[in-house]
C-alpha atoms as a PDB file:
ATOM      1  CA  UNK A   1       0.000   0.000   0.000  1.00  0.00           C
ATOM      2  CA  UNK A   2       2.860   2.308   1.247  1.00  0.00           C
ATOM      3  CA  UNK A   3       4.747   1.662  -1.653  1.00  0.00           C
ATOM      4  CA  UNK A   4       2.923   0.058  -4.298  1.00  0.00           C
ATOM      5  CA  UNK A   5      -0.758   1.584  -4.122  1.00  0.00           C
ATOM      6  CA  UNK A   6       0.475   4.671  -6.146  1.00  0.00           C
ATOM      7  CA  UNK A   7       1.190   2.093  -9.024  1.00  0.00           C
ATOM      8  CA  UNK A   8      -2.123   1.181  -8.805  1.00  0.00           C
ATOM      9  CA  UNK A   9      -4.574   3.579  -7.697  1.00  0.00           C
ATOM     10  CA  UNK A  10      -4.102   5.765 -10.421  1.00  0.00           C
ATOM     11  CA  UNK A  11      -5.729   9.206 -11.006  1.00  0.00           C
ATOM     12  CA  UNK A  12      -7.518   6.993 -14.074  1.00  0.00           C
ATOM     13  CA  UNK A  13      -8.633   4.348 -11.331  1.00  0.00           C
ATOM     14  CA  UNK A  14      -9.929   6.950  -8.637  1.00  0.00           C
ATOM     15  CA  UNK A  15     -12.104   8.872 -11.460  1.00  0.00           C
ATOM     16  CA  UNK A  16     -13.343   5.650 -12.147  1.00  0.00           C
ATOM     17  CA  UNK A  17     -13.770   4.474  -8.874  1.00  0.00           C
ATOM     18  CA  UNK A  18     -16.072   7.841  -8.403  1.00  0.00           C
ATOM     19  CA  UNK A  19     -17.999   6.907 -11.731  1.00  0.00           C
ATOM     20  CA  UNK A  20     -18.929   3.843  -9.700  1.00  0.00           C
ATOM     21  CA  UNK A  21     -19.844   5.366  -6.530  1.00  0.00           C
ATOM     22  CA  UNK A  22     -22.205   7.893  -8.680  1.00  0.00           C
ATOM     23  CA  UNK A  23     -24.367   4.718 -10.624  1.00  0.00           C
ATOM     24  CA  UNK A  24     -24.306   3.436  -7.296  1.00  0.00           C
ATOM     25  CA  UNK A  25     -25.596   6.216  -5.163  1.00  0.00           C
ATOM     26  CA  UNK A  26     -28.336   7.272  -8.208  1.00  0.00           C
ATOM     27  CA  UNK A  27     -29.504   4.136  -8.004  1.00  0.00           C
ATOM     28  CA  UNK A  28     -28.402   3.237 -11.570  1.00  0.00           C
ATOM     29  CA  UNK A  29     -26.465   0.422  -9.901  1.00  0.00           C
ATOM     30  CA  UNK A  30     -29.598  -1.053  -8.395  1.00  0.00           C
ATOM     31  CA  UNK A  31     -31.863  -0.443 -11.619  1.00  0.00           C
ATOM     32  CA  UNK A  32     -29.174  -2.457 -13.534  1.00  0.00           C
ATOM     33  CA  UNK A  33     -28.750  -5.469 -10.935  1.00  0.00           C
ATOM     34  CA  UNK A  34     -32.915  -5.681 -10.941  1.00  0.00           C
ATOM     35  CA  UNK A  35     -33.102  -5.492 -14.703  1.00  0.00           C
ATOM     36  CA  UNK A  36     -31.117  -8.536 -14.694  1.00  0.00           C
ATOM     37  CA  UNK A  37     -32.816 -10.286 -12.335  1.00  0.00           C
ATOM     38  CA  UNK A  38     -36.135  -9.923 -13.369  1.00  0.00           C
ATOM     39  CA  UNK A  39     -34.220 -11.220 -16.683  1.00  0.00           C
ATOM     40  CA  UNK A  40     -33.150 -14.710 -15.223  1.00  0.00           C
ATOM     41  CA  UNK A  41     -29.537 -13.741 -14.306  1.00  0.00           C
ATOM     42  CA  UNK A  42     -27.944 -14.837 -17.526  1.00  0.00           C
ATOM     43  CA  UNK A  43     -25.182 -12.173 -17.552  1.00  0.00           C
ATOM     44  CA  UNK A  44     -24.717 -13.247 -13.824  1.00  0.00           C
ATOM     45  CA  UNK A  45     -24.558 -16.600 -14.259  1.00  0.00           C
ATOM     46  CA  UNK A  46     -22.274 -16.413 -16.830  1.00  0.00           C
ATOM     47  CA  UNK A  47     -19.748 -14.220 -14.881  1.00  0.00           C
ATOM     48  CA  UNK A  48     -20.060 -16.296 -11.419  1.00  0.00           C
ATOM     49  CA  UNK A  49     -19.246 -19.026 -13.723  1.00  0.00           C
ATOM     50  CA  UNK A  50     -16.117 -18.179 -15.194  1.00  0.00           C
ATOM     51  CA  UNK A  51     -15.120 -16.834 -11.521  1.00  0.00           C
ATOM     52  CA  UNK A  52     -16.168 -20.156 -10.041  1.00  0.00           C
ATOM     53  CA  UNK A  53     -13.848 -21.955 -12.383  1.00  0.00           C
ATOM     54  CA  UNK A  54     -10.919 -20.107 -12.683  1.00  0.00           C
ATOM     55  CA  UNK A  55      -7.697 -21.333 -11.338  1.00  0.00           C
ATOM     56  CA  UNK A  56      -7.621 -19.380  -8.177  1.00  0.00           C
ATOM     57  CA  UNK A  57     -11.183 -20.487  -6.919  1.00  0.00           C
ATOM     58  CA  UNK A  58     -10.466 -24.169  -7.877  1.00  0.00           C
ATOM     59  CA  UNK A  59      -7.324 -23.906  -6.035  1.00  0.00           C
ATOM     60  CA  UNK A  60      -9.230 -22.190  -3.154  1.00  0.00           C
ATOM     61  CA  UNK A  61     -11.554 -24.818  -2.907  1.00  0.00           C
ATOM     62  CA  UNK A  62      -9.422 -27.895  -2.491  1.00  0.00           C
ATOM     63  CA  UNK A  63      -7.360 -25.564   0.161  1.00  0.00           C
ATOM     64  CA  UNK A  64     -10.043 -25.149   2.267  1.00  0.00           C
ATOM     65  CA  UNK A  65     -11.477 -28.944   2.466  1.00  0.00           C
ATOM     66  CA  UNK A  66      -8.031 -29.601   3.704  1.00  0.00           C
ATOM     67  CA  UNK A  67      -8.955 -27.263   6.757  1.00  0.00           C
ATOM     68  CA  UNK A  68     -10.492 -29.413   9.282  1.00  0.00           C
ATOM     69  CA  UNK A  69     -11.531 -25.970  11.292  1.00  0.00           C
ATOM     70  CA  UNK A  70     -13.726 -24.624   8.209  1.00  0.00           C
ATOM     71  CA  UNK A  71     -17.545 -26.006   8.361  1.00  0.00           C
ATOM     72  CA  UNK A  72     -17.714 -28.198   5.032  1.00  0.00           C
ATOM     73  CA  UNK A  73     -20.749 -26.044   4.415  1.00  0.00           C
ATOM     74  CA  UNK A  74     -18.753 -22.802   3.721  1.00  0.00           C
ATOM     75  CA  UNK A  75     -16.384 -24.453   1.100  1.00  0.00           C
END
């Protein structure tokens, strides 16, 4: 953060980061997320599923069976 958060958090990011706080405090957000629920999630879906099976979540998954501490339920 100290040292490598200017390298990321560019004046570009933070004006963007603001665009998003706008749609999300005019509701636009909100009006967008209901849209596509009322029309079945497909964009969702679609994005949860390439998440769900990308290397890192895969990965995640097998980690966290092996962790006798974390209710099965949760992984």
């Amino acid at each position: 953060d100290l040292t490598r958060g200017p390298r990321i958090i560019t004046e570009q990011t933070r004006a963007e980061m603001k665009k998003i706080l706008s749609e999300v405090t005019s509701g636009e957000f909100a009006k967008e997320w209901v849209n596509e629920y009322k029309s079945g999630l497909k964009k969702f879906k679609e994005l949860y599923g390439k998440d769900h099976d990308c290397q890192l979540e895969t990965v995640g998954r097998e980690l966290r069976k092996m962790m006798k501490w974390i209710d099965s339920k949760e992984v």
